[in-house]
C-alpha atoms as a PDB file:
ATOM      1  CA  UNK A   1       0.000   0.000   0.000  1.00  0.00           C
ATOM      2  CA  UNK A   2       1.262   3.446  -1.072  1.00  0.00           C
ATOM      3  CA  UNK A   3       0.992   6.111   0.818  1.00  0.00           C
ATOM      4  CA  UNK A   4      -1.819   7.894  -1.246  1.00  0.00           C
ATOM      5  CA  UNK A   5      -3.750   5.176  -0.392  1.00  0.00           C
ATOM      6  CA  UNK A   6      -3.068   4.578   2.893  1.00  0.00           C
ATOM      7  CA  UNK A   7      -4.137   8.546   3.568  1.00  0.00           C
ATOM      8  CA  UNK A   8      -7.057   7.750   1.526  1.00  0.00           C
ATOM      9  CA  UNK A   9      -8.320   4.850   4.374  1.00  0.00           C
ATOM     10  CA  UNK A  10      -7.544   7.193   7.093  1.00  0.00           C
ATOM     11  CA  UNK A  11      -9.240  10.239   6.532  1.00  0.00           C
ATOM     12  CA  UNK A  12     -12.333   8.413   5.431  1.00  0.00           C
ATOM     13  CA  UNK A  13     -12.670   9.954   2.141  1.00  0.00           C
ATOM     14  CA  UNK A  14     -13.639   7.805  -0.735  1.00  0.00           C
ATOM     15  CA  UNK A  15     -11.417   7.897  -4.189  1.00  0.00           C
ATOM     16  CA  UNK A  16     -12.354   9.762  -7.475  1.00  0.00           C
ATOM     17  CA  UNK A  17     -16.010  10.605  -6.005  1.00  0.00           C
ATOM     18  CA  UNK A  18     -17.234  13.391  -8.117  1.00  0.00           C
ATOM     19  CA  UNK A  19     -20.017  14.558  -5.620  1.00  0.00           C
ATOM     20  CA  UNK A  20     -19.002  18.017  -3.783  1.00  0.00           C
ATOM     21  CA  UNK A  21     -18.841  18.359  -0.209  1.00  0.00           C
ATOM     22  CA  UNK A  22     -21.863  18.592   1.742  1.00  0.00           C
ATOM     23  CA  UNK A  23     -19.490  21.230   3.878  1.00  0.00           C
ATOM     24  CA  UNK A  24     -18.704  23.165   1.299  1.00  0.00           C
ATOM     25  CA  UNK A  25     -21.521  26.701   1.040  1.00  0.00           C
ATOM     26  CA  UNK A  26     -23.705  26.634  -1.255  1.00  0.00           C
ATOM     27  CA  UNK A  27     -24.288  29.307  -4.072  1.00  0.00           C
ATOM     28  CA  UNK A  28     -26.172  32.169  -3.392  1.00  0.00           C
ATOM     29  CA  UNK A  29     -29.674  32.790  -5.609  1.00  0.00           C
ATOM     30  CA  UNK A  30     -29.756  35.054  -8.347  1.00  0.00           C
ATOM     31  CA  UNK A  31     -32.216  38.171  -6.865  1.00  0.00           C
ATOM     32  CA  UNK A  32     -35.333  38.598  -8.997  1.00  0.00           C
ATOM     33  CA  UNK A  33     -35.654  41.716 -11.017  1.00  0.00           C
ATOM     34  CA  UNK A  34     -37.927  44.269  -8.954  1.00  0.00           C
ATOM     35  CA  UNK A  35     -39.570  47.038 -10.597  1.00  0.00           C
ATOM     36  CA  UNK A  36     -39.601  50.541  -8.944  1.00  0.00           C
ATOM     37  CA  UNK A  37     -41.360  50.968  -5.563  1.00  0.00           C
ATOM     38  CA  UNK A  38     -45.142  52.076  -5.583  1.00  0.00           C
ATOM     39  CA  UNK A  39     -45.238  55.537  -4.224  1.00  0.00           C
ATOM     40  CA  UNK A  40     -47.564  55.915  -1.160  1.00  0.00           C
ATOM     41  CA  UNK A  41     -50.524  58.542  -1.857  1.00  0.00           C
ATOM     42  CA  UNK A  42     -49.987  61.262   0.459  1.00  0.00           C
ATOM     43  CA  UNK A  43     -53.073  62.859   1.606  1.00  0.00           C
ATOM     44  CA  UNK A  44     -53.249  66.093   3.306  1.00  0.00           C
ATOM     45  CA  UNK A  45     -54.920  67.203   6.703  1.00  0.00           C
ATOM     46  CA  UNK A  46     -57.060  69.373   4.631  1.00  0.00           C
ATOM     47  CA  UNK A  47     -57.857  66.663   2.494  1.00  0.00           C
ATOM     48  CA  UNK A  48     -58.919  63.882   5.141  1.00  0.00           C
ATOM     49  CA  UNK A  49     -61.093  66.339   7.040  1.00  0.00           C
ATOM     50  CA  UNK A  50     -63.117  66.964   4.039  1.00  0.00           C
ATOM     51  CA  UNK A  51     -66.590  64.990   3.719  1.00  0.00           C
ATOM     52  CA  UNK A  52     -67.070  62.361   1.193  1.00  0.00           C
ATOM     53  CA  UNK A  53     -69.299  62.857  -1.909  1.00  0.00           C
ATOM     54  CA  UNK A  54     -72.226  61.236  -1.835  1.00  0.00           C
ATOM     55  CA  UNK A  55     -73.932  60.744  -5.241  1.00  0.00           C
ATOM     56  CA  UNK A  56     -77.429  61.613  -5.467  1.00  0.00           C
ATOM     57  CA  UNK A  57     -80.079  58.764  -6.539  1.00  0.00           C
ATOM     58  CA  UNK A  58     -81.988  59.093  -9.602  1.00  0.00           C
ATOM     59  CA  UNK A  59     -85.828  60.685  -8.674  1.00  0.00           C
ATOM     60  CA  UNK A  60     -84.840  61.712  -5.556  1.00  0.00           C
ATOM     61  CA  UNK A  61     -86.021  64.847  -4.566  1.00  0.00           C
ATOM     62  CA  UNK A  62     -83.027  66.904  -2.721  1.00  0.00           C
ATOM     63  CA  UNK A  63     -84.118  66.987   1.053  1.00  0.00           C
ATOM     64  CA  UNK A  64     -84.962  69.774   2.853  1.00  0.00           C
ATOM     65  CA  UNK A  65     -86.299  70.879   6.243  1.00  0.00           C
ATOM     66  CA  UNK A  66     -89.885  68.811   6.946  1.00  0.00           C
ATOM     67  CA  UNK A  67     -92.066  71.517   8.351  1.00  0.00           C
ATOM     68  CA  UNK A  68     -94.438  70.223  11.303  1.00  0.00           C
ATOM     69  CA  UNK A  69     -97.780  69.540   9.133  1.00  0.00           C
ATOM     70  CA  UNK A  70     -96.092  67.950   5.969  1.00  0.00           C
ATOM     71  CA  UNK A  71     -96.011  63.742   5.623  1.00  0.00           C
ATOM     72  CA  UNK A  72     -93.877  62.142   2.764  1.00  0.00           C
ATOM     73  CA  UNK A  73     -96.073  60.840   0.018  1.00  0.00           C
ATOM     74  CA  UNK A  74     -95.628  57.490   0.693  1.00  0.00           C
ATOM     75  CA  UNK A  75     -96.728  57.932   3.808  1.00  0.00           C
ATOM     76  CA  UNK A  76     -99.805  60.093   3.162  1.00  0.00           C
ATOM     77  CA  UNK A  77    -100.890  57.126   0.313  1.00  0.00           C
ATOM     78  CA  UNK A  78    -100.441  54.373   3.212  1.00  0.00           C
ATOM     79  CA  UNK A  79    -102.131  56.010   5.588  1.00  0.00           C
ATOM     80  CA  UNK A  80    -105.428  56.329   3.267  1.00  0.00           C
ATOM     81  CA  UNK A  81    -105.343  52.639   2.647  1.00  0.00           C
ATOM     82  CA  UNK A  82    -104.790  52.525  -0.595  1.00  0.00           C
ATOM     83  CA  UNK A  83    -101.476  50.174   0.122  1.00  0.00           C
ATOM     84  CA  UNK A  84     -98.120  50.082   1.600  1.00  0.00           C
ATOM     85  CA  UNK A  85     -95.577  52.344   1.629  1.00  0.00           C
ATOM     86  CA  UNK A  86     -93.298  49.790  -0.245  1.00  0.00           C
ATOM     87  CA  UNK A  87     -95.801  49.462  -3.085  1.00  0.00           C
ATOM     88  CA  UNK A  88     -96.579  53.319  -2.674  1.00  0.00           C
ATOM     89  CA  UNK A  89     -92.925  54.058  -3.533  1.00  0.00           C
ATOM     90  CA  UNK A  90     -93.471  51.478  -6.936  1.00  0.00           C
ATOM     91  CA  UNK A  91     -96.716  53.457  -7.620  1.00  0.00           C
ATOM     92  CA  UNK A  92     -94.244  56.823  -7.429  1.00  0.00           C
ATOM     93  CA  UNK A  93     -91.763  55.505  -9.540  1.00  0.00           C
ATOM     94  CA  UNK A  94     -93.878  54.452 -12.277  1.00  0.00           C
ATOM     95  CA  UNK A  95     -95.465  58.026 -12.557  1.00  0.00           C
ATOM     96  CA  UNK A  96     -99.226  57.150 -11.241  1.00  0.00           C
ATOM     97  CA  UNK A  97     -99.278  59.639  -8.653  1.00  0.00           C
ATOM     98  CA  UNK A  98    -100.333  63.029  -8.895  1.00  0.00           C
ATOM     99  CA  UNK A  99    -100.113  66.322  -6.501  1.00  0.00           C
ATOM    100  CA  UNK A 100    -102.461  68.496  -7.736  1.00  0.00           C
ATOM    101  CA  UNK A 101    -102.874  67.406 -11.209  1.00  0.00           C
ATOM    102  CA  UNK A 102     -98.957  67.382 -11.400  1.00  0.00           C
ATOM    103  CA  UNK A 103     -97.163  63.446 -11.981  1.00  0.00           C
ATOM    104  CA  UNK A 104     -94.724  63.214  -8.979  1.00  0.00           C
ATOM    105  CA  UNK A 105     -92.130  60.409  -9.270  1.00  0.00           C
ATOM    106  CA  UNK A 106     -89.526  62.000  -6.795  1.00  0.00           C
ATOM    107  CA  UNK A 107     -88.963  59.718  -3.612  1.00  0.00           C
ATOM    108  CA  UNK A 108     -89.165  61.503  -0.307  1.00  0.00           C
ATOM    109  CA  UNK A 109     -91.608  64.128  -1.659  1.00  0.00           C
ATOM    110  CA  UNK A 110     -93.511  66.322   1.023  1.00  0.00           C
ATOM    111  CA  UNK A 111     -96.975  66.431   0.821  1.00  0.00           C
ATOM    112  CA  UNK A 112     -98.493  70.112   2.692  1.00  0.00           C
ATOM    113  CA  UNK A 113    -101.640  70.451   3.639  1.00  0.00           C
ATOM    114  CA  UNK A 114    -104.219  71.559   1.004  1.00  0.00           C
ATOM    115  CA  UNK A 115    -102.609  69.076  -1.469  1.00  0.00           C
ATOM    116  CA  UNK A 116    -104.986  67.147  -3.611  1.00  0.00           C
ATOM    117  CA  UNK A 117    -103.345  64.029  -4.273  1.00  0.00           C
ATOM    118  CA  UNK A 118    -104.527  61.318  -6.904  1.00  0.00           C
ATOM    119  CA  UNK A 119    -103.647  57.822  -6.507  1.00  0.00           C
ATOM    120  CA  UNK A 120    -103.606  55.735  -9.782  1.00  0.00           C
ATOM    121  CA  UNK A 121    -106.992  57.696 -10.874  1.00  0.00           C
ATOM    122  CA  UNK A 122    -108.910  58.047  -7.492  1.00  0.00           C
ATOM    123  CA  UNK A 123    -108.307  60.850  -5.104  1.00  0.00           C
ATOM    124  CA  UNK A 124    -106.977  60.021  -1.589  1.00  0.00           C
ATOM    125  CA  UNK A 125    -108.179  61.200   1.990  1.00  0.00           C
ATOM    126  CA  UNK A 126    -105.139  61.419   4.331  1.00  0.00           C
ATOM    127  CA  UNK A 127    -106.731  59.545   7.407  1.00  0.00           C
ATOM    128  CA  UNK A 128    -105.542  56.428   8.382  1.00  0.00           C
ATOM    129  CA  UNK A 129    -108.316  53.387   7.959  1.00  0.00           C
ATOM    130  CA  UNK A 130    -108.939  51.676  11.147  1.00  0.00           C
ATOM    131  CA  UNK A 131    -110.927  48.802  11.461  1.00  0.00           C
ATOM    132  CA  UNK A 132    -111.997  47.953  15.243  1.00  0.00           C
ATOM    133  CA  UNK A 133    -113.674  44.372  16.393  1.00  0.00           C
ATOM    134  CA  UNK A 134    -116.229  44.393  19.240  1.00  0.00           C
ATOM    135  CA  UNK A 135    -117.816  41.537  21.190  1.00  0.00           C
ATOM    136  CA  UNK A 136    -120.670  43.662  21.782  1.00  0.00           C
ATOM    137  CA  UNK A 137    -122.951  42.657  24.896  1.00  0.00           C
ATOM    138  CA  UNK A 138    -126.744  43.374  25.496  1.00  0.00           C
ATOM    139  CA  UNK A 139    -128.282  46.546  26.466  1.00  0.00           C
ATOM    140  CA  UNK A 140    -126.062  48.043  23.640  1.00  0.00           C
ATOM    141  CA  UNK A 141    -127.417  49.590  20.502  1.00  0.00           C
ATOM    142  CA  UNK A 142    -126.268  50.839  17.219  1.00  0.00           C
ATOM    143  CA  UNK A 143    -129.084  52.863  16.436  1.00  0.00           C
ATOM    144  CA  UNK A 144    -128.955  56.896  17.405  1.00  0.00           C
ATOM    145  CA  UNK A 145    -132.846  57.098  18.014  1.00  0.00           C
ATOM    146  CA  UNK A 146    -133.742  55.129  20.838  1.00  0.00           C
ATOM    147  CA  UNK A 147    -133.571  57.945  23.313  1.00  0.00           C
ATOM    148  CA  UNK A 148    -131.547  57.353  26.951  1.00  0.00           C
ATOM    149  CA  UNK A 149    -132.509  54.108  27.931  1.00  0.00           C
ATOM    150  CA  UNK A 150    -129.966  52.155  25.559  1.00  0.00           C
ATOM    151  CA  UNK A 151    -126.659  53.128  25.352  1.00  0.00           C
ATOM    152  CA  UNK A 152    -124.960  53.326  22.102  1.00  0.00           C
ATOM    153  CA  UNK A 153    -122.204  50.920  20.836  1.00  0.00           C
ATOM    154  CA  UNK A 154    -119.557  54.019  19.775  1.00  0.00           C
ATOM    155  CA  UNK A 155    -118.912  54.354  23.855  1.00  0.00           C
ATOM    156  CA  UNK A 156    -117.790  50.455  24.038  1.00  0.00           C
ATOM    157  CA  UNK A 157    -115.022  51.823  21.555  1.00  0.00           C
ATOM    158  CA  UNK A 158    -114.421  55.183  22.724  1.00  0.00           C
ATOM    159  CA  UNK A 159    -110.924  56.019  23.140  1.00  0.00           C
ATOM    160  CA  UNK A 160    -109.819  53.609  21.093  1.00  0.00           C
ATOM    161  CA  UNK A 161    -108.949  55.704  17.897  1.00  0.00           C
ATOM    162  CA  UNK A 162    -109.823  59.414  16.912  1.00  0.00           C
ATOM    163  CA  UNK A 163    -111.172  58.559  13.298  1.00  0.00           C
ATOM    164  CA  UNK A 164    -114.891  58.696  12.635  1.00  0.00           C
ATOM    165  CA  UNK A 165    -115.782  55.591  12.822  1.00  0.00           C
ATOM    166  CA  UNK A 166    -119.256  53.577  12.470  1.00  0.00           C
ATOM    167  CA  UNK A 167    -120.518  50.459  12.846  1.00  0.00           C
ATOM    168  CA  UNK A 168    -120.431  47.827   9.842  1.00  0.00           C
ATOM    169  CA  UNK A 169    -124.473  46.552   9.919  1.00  0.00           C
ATOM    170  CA  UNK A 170    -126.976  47.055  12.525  1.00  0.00           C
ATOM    171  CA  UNK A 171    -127.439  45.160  15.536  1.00  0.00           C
ATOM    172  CA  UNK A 172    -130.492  45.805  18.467  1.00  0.00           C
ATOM    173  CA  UNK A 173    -129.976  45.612  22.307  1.00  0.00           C
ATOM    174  CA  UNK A 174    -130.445  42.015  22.627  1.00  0.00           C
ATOM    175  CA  UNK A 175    -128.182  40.917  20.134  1.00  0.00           C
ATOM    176  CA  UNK A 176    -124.495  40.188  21.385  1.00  0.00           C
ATOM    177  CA  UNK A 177    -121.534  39.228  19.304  1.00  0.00           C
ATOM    178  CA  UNK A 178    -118.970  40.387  16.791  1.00  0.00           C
ATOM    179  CA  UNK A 179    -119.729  43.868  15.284  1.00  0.00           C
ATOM    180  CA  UNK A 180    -116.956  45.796  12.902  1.00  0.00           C
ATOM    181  CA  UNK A 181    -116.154  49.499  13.470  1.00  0.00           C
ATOM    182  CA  UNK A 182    -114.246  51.104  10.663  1.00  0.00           C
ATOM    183  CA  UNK A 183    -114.145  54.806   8.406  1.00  0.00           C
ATOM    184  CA  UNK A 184    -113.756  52.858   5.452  1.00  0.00           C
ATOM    185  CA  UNK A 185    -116.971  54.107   3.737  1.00  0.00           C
ATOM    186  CA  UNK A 186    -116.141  51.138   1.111  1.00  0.00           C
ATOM    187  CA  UNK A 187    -116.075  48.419   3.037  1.00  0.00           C
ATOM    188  CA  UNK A 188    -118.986  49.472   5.073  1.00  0.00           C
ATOM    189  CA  UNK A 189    -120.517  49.945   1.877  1.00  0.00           C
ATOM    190  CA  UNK A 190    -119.604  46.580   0.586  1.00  0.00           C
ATOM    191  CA  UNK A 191    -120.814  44.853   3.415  1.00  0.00           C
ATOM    192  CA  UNK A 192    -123.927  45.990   3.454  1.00  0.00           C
ATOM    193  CA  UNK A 193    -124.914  45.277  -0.307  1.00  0.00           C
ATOM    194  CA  UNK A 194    -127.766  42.420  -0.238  1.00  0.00           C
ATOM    195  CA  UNK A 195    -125.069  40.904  -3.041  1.00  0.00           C
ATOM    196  CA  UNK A 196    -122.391  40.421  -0.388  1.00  0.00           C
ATOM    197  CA  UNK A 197    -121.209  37.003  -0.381  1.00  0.00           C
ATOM    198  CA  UNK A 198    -119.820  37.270   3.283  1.00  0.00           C
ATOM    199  CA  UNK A 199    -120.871  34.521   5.957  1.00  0.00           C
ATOM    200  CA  UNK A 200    -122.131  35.362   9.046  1.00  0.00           C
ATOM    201  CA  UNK A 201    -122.676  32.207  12.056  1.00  0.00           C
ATOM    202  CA  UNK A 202    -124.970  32.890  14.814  1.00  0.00           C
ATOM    203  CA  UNK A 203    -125.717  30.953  17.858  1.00  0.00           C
ATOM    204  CA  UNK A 204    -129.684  31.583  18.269  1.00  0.00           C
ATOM    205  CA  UNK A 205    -131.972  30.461  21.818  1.00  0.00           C
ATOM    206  CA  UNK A 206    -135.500  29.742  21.133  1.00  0.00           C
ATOM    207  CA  UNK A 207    -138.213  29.537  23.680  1.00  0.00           C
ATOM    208  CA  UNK A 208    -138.331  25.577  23.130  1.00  0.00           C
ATOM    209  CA  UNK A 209    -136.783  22.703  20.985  1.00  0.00           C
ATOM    210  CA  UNK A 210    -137.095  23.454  17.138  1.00  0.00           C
ATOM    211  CA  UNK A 211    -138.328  20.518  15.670  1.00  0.00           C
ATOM    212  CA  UNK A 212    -136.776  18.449  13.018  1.00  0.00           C
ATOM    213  CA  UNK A 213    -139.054  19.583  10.574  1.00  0.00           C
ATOM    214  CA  UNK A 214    -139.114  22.540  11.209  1.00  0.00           C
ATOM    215  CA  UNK A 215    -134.782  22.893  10.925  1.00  0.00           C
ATOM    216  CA  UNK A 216    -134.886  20.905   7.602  1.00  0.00           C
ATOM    217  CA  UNK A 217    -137.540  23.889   6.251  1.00  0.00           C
ATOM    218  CA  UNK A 218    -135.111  26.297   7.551  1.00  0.00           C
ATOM    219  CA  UNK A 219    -132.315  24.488   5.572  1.00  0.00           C
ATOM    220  CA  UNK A 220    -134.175  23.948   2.621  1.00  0.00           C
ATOM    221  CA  UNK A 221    -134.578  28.222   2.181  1.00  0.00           C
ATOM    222  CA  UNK A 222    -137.677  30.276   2.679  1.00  0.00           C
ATOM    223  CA  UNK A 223    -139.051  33.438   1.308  1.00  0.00           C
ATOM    224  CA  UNK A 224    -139.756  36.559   3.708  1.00  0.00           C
ATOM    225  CA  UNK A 225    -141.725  39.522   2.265  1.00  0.00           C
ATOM    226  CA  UNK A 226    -141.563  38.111  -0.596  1.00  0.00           C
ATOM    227  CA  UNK A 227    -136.913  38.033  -0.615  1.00  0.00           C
ATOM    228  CA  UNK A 228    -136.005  34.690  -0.730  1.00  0.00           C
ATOM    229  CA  UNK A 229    -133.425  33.594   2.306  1.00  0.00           C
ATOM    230  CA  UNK A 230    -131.065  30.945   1.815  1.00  0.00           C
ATOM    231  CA  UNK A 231    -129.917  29.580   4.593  1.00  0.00           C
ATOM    232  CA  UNK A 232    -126.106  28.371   3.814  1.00  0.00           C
ATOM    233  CA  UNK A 233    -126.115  25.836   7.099  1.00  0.00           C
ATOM    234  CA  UNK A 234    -128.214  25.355  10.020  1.00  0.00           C
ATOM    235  CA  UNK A 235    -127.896  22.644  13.157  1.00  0.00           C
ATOM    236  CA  UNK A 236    -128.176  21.514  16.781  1.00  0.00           C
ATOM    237  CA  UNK A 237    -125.552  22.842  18.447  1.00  0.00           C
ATOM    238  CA  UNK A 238    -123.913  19.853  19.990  1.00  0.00           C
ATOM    239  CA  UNK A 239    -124.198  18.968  23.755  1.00  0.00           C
ATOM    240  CA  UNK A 240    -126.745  21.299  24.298  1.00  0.00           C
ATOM    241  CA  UNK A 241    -130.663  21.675  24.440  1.00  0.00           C
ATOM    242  CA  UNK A 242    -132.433  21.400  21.095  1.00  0.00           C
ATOM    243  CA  UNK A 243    -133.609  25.084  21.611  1.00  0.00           C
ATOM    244  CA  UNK A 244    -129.797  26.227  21.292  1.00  0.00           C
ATOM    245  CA  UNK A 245    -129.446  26.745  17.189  1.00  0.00           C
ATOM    246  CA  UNK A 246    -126.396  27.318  15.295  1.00  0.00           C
ATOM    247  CA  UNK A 247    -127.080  28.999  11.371  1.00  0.00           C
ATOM    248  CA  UNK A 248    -124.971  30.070   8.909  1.00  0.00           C
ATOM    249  CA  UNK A 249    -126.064  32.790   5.947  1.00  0.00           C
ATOM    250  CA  UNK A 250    -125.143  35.573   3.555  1.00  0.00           C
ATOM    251  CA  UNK A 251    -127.245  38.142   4.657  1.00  0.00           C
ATOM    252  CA  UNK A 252    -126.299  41.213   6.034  1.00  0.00           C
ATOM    253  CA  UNK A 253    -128.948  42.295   8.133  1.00  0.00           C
ATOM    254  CA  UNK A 254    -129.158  40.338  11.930  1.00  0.00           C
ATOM    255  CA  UNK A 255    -133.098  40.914  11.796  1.00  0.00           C
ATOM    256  CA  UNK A 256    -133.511  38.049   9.223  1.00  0.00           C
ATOM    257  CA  UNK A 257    -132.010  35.545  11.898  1.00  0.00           C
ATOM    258  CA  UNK A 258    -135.100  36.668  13.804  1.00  0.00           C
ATOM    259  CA  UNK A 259    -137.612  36.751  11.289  1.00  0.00           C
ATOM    260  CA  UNK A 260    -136.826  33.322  10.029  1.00  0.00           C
ATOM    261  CA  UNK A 261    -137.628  31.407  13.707  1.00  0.00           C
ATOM    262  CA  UNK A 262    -140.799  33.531  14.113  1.00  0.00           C
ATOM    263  CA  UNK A 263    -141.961  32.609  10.940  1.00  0.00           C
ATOM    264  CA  UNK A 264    -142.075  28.982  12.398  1.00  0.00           C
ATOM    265  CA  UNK A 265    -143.866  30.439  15.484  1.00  0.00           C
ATOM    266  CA  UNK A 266    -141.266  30.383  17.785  1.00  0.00           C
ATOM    267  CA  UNK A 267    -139.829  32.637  19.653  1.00  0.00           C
ATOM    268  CA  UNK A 268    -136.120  34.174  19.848  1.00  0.00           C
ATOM    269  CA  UNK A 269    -134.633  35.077  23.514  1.00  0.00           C
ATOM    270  CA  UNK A 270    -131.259  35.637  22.278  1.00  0.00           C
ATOM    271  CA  UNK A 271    -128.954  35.915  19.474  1.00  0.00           C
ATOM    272  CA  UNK A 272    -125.190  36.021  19.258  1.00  0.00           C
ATOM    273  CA  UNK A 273    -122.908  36.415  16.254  1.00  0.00           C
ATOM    274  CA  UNK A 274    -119.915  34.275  16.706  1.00  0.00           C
ATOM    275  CA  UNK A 275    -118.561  34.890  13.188  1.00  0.00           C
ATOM    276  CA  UNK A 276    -118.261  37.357  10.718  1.00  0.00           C
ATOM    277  CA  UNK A 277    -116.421  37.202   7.258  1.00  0.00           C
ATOM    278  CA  UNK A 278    -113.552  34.881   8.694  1.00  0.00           C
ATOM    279  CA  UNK A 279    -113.371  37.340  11.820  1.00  0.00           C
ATOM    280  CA  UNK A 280    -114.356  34.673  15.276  1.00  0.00           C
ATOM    281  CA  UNK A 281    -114.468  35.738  19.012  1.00  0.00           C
ATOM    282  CA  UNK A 282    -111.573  33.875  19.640  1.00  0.00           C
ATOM    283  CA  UNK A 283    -109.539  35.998  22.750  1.00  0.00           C
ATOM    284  CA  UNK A 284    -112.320  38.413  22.998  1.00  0.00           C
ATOM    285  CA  UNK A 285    -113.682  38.789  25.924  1.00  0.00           C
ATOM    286  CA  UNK A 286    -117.605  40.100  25.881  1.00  0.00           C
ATOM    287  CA  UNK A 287    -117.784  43.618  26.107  1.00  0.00           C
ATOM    288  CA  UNK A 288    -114.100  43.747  24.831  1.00  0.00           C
ATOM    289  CA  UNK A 289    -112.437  45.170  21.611  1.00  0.00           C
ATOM    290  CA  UNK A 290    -109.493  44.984  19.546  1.00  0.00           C
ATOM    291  CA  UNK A 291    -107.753  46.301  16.225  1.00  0.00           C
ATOM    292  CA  UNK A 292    -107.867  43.449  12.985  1.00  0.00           C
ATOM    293  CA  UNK A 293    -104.462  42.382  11.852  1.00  0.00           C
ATOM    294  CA  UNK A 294    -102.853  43.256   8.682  1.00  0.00           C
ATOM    295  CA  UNK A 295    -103.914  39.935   7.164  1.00  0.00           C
ATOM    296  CA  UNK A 296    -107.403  39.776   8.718  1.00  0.00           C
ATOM    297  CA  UNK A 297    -108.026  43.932   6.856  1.00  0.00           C
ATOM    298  CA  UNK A 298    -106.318  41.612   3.436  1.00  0.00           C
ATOM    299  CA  UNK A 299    -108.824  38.721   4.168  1.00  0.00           C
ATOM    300  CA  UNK A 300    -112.104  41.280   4.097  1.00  0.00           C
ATOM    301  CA  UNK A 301    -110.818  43.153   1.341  1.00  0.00           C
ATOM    302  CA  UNK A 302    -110.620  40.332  -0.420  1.00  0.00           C
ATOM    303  CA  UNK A 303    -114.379  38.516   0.546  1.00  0.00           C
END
């Protein structure tokens, strides 16, 4: 063994190996090319105090200082009834409301006092519609001529809104149930048509049992002064005496419940309306009131 070799053996290194060093540092990378440096917008003091511009919306009317007695149009066309304010601002947009005789399709737009505003061709009151359910009791009366000794309905309700409001139908001092107070001339008006197809259910007490007979004539229809009554449903009312009556029909006057159980020679101690277009006296108390929901004013609207 030369001494190459031997030197070879004792430093541990092996002969003609071609792979460098792990020991030995490694080249650095080539840096990647970097463009200039972004400048950093400098804003002034003056500058970042100053308020942002807001663009203004298309059809919106610059805003200005509401004075005490003006309501937004929107507003004014909800409050007559004639629909929401959401669909009020469509009706705006599309250019079918007027302000005295003028189109108005601005959105915020201040209606004054005085202003005659048209709604898609009809002319609008500002007052709110209110529409007010009573479980009326006895001794109560809607009619304004009896003198003192019956009180009228109107004080049941007092207090409860400062529209004029009136009673939907009539109803005596003996009759109790559900009676509708609203200043909605048209629905008072609608419900009051002899064409109204709106169900009423009352729960009627005769002086003694009705006979069988006597319910399936009822049933069958009858004519009264010459108007023929249709009776839509009439029964027994269940677990109680066969003088306790439950009937269903159209028309809009309470008196006809009356007239058709004396025509059969009996006679009527009470009568109480339990329904009325939908409307029950579910929750309410006798002598007790309450305002309709949004959906119950939809369901009437809609009879």
């Amino acid at each position: 063994m030369n001494n190459k070799e031997g030197n070879n053996k004792r430093s541990g290194s092996r002969p003609n190996s071609s792979r460098p060093s792990s020991n030995k540092p490694k080249p650095a990378m080539a840096k990647r090319a970097q463009g200039p440096k972004k400048a950093k917008p400098t804003t002034t003091k003056a500058e970042a105090s100053a308020p942002t511009k807001v663009e203004k919306k298309p059809n919106q009317v610059a805003k200005r200082p509401k004075a005490a007695d003006e309501i937004r149009l929107n507003k004014y066309i909800s409050n007559s009834g004639a629909c929401s304010r959401r669909d009020a601002d469509i009706y705006i947009q599309s250019g079918n409301v007027k302000v005295n005789g003028n189109p108005i399709t601005e959105m915020g737009y201040l209606v004054k006092p005085g202003d005659v505003v048209n709604f898609d061709g009809a002319t609008l009151t500002p007052e709110k519609k209110e529409y007010i359910l009573l479980n009326k009791p006895k001794n109560f009366t809607t009619a304004l001529d009896e003198g003192q000794e019956y009180r009228n309905v109107l004080e049941l309700v007092k207090g409860s809104t400062n529209a004029k409001i009136g009673a939907i139908g009539r109803m005596d001092k003996n009759t109790t149930g559900l009676l509708l107070f609203t200043n909605d001339t048209d629905m008072i008006r609608k419900f009051t048509l002899p064409s109204q197809k709106s169900s009423k259910i009352y729960q009627v007490s005769l002086d003694k049992n009705l006979k069988f007979e006597d319910l399936e004539k009822i049933s069958k229809g009858l004519t009264l002064d010459g108007h023929k009554v249709l009776v839509q449903e009439v029964t027994y009312i269940e677990n109680e005496p066969k003088s306790e009556i439950g009937i269903q029909l159209k028309s809009p006057n309470v008196k006809v419940v009356r007239a058709i159980f004396e025509h059969f020679s009996y006679d009527v101690l009470r009568i109480d309306r339990v329904a009325f277009a939908g409307l029950t006296k579910k929750n309410l108390p006798r002598g007790n009131w309450r305002f309709l929901t949004e959906q119950e004013i939809i369901n009437l609207k809609n009879v």
